[in-house]
Protein backbone atom coordinates (compact mmCIF):
# COMPACT_ATOMS: atom_id res chain seq x y z
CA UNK A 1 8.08 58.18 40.47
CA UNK A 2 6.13 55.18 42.86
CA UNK A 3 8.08 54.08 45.65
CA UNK A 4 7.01 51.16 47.64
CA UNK A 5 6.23 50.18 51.10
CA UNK A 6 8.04 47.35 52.98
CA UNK A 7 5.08 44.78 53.57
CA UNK A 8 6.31 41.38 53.48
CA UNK A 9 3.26 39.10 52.43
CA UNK A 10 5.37 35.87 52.84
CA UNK A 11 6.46 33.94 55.75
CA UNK A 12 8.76 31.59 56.32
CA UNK A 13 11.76 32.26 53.75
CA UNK A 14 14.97 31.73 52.80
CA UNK A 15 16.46 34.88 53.87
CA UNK A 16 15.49 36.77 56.93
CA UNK A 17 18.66 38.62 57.76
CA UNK A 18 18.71 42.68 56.93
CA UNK A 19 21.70 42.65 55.54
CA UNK A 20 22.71 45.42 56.95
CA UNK A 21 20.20 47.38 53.95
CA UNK A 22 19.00 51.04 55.42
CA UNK A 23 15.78 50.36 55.90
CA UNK A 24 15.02 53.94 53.41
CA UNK A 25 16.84 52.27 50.14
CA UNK A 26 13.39 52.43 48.52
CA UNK A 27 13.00 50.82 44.92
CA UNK A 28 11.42 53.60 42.12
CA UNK A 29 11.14 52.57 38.49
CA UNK A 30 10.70 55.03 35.98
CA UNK A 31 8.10 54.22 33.46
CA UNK A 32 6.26 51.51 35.88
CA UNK A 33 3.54 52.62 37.91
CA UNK A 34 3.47 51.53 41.77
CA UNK A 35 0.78 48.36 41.50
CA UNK A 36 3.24 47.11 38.63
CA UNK A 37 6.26 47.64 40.49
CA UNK A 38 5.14 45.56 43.27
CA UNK A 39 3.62 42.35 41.54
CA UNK A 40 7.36 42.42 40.19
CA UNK A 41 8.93 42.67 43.37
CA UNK A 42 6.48 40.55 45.34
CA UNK A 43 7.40 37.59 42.15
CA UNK A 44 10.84 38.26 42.60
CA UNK A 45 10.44 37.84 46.02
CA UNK A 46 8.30 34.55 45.63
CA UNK A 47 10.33 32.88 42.66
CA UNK A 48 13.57 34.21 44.19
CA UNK A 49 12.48 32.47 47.58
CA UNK A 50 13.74 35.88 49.96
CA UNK A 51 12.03 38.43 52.25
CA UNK A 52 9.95 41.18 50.26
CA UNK A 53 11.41 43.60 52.85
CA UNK A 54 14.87 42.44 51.41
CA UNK A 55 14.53 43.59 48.14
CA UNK A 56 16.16 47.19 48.02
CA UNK A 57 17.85 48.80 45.23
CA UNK A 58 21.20 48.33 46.68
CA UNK A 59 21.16 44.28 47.39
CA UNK A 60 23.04 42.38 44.73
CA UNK A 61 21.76 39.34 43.81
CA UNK A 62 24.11 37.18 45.82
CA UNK A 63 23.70 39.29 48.86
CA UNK A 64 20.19 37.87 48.36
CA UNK A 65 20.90 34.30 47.79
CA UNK A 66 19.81 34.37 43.78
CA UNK A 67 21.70 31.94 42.01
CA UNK A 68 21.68 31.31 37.85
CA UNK A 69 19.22 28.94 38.00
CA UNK A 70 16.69 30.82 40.36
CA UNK A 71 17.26 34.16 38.15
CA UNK A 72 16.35 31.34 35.50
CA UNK A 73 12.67 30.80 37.07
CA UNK A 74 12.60 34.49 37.86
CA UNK A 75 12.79 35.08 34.36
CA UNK A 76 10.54 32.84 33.27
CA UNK A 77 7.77 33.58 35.77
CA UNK A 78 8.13 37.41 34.31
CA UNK A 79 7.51 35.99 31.03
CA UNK A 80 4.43 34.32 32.17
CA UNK A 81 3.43 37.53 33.93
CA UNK A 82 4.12 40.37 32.19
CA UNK A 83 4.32 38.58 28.90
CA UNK A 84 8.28 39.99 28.42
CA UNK A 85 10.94 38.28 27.06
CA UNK A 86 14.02 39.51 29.23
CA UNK A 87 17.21 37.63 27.29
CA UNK A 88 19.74 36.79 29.88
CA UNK A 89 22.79 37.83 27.65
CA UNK A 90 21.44 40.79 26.98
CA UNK A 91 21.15 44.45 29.49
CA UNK A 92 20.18 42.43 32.25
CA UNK A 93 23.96 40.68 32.09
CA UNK A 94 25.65 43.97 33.39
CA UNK A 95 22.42 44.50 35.99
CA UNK A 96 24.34 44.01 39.15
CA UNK A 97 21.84 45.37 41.99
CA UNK A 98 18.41 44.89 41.89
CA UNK A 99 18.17 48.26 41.34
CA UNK A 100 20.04 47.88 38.17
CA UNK A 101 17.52 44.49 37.49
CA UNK A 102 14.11 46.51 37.49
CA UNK A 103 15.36 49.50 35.57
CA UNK A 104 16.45 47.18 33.28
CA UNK A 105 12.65 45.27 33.22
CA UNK A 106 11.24 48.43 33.64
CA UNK A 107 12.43 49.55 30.26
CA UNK A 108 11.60 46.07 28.40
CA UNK A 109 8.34 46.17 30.14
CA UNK A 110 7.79 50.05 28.34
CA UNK A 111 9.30 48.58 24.70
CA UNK A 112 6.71 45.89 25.03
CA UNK A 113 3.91 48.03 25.33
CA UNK A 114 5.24 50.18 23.09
């Protein structure tokens, strides 16, 4: 299973705090190879407007600042992406970490190619 590195390709952010996040909660996906995992993360990073190095499996989404409406453009910048429709109401509405969040792309992404 890829794991990923903690390079942070963006700068100046909303979020720059650790959040008190071990710095070894690495993200895996099962069924998404490492270059795929990490255009997600790095445009959930982007759209979601937080630190790359942030984004660990155990950081909820309001730990991280995410409102609705930014999970909104995250969505819809997946879309545009990965060309996956990820319903709001759907899995993703009991995804509480973002650890639950990519496992829960990580399977649409594999019934899309599918």
């Amino acid at each position: 299973m890829p794991t990923l590195n903690r390079l942070n390709p963006y700068g100046c952010q909303k979020h720059t705090e650790n959040n008190g996040y071990g710095a070894d909660m690495e993200l895996t996906a099962e069924g998404l190879d490492a270059a795929t995992l990490e255009r997600l993360l790095e445009l959930v990073a982007r759209e979601g407007m937080v630190e790359r190095e942030q984004l660990v499996a155990d950081a909820t989404f309001e730990d991280l600042g995410i409102q609705s409406a930014d999970m909104v453009v995250i969505l819809m910048a997946i879309e545009e992406e990965f060309g996956v429709y990820i319903p709001v109401d759907g899995d993703l509405a009991e995804a509480r970490t973002l650890g639950d969040f990519v496992k829960v792309l990580a399977a649409r992404m594999k019934e899309g190619a599918a």
